[in-house]
N, C-alpha and C. Protein backbone atom coordinates (compact mmCIF):
# COMPACT_ATOMS: atom_id res chain seq x y z
N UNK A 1 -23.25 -2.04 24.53
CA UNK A 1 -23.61 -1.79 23.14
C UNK A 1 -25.07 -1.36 23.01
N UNK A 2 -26.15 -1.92 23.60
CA UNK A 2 -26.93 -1.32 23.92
C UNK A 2 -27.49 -0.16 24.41
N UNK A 3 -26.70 0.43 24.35
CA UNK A 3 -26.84 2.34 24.84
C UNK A 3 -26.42 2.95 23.92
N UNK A 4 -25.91 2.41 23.09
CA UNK A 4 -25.88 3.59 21.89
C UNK A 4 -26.80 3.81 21.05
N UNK A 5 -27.19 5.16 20.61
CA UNK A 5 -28.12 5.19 19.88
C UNK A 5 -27.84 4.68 17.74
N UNK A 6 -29.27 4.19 17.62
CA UNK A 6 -29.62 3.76 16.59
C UNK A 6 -29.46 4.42 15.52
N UNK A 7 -28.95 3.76 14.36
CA UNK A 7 -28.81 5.05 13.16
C UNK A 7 -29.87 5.11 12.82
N UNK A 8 -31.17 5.62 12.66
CA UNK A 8 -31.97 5.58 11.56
C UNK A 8 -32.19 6.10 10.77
N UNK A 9 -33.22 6.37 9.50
CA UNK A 9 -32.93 6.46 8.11
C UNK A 9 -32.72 8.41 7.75
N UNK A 10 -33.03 8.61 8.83
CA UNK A 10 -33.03 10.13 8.84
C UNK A 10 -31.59 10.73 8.62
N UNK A 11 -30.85 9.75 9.65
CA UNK A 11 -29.56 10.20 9.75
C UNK A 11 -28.34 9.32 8.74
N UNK A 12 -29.60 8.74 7.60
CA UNK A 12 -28.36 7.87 7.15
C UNK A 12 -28.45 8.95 5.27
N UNK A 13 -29.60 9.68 5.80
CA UNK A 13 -30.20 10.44 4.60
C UNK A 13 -28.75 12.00 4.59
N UNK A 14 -28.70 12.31 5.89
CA UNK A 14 -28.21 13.28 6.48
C UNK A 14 -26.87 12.85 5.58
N UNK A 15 -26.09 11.66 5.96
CA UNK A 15 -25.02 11.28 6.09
C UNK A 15 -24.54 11.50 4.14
N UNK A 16 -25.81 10.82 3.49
CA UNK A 16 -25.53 10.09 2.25
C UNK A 16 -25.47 11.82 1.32
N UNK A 17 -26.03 12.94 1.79
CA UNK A 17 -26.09 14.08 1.20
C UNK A 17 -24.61 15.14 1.43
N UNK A 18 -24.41 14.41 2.55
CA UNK A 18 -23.02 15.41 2.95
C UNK A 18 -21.68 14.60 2.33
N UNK A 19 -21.72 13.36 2.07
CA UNK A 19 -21.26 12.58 0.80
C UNK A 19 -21.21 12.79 0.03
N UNK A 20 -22.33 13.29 -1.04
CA UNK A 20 -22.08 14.20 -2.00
C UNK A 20 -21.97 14.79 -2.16
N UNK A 21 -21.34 15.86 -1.11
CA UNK A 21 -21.06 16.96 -1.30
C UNK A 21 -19.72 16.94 -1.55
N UNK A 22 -19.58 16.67 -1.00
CA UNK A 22 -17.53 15.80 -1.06
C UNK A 22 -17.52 15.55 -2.31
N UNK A 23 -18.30 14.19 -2.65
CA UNK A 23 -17.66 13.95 -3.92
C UNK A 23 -18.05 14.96 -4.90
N UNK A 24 -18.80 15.79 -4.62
CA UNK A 24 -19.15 17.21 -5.84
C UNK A 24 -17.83 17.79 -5.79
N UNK A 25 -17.55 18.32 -4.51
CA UNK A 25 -16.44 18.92 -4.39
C UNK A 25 -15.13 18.38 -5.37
N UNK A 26 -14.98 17.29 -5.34
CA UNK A 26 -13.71 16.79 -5.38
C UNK A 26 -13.65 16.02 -6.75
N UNK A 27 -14.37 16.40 -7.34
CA UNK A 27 -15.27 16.12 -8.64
C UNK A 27 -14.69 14.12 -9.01
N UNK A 28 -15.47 13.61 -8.18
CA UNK A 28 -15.02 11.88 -8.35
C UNK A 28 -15.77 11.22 -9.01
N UNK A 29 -15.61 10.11 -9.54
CA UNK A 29 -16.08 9.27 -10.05
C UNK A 29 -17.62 8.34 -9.72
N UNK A 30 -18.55 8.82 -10.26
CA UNK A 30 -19.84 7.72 -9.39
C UNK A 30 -19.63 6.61 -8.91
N UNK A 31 -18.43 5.71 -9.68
CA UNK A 31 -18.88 4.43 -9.29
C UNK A 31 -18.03 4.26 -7.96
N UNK A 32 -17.33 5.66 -7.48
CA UNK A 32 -16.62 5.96 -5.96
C UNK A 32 -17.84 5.95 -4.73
N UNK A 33 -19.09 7.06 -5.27
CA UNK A 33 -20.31 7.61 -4.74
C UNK A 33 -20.70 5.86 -4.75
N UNK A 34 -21.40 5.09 -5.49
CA UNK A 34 -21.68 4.09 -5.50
C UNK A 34 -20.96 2.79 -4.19
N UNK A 35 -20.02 2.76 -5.10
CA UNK A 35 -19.01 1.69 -3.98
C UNK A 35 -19.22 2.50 -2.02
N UNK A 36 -18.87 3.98 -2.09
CA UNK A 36 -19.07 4.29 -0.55
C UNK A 36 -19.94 4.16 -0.16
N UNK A 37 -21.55 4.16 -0.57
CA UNK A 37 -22.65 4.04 0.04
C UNK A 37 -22.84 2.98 0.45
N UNK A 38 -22.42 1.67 -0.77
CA UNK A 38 -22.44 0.02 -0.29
C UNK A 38 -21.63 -0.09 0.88
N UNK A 39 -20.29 0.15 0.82
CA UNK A 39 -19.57 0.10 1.94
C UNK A 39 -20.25 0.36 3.35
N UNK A 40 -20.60 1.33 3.53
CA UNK A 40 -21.33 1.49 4.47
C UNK A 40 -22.51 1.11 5.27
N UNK A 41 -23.44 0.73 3.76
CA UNK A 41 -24.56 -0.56 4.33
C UNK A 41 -24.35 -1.56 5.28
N UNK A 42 -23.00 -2.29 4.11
CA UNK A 42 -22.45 -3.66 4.63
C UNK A 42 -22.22 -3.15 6.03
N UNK A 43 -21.05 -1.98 6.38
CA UNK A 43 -20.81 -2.19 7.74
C UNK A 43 -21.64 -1.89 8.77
N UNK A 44 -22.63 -0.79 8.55
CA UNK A 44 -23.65 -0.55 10.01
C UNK A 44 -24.59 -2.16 10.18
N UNK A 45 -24.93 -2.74 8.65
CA UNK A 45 -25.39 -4.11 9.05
C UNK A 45 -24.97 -5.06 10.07
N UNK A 46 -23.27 -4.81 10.20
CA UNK A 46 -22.52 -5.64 10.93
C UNK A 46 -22.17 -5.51 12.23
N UNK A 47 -21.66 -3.71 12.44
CA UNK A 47 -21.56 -2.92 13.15
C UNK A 47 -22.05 -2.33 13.74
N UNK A 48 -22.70 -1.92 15.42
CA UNK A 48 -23.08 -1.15 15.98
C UNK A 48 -22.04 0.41 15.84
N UNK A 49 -22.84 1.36 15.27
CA UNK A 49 -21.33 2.75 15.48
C UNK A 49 -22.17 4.05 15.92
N UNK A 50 -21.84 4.68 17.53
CA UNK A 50 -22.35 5.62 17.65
C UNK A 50 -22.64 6.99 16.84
N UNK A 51 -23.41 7.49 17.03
CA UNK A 51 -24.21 8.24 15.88
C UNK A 51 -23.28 10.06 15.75
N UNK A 52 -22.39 9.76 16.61
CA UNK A 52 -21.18 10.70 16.76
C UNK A 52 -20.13 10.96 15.87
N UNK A 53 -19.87 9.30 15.34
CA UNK A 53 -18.63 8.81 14.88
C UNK A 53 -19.25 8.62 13.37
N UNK A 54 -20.84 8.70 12.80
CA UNK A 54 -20.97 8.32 11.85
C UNK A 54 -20.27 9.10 10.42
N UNK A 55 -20.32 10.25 10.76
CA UNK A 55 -19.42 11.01 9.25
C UNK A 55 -17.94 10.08 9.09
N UNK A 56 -17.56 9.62 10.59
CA UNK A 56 -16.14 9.51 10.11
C UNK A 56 -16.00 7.85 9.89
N UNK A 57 -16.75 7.28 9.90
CA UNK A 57 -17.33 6.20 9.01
C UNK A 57 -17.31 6.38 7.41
N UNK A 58 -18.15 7.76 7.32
CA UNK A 58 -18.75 7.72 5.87
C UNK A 58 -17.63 8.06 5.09
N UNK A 59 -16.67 9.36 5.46
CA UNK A 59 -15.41 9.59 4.87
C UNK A 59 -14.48 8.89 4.66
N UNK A 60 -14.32 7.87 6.14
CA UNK A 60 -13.25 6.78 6.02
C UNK A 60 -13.85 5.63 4.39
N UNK A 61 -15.02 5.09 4.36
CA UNK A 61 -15.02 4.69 3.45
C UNK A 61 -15.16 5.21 2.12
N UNK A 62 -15.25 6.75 1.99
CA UNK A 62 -14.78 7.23 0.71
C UNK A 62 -13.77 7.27 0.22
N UNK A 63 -12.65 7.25 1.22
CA UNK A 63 -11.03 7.14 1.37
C UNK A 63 -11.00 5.39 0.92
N UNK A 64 -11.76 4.77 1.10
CA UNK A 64 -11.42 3.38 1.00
C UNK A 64 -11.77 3.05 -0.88
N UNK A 65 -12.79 3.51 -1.07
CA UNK A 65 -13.64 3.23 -2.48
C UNK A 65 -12.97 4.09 -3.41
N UNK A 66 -12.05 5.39 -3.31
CA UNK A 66 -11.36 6.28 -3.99
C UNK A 66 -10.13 5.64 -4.15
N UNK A 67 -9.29 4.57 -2.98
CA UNK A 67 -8.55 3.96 -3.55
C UNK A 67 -8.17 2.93 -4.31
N UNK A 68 -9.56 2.43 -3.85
CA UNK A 68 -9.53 0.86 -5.12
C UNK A 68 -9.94 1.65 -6.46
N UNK A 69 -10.50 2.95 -6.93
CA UNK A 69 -11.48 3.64 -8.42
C UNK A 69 -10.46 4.16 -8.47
N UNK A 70 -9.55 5.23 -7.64
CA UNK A 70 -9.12 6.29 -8.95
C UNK A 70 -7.78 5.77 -8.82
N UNK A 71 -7.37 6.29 -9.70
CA UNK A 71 -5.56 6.47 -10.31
C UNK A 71 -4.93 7.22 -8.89
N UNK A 72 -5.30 8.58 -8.88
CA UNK A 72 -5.15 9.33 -7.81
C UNK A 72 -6.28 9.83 -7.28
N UNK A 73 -6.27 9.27 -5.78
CA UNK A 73 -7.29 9.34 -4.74
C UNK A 73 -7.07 10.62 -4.39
């Protein structure tokens, strides 16, 4: 676990802009944008996740926060 590299804030800046782009796209609800960003805090806090895999982190929990907010995700 120790060999993977570190997220830092550069790449969490990277991450949180290409997020909104999605949700621009897909014209969603803020409190979706909101809930995914928390989501994600909580888990890199918890989680070591290579810096490879991080978009599909960020999407998976937009998929997660779109289904508890909208009607249709």
């Amino acid at each position: 676990m120790d060999s993977l590299p570190k997220i830092n804030d550069r790449m969490r800046a990277i991450l949180v802009d290409w997020l909104i782009d999605v949700h621009t796209k897909f014209d969603l609800s803020l409190e979706i944008l909101y809930m995914t960003i928390n989501i994600i805090d909580r888990f890199l806090a918890v989680k070591a996740v290579p810096s490879r895999e991080l978009q599909l982190v960020g999407i998976s929990t937009m998929l997660m926060a779109s289904k508890y907010e909208e009607i249709c995700p």
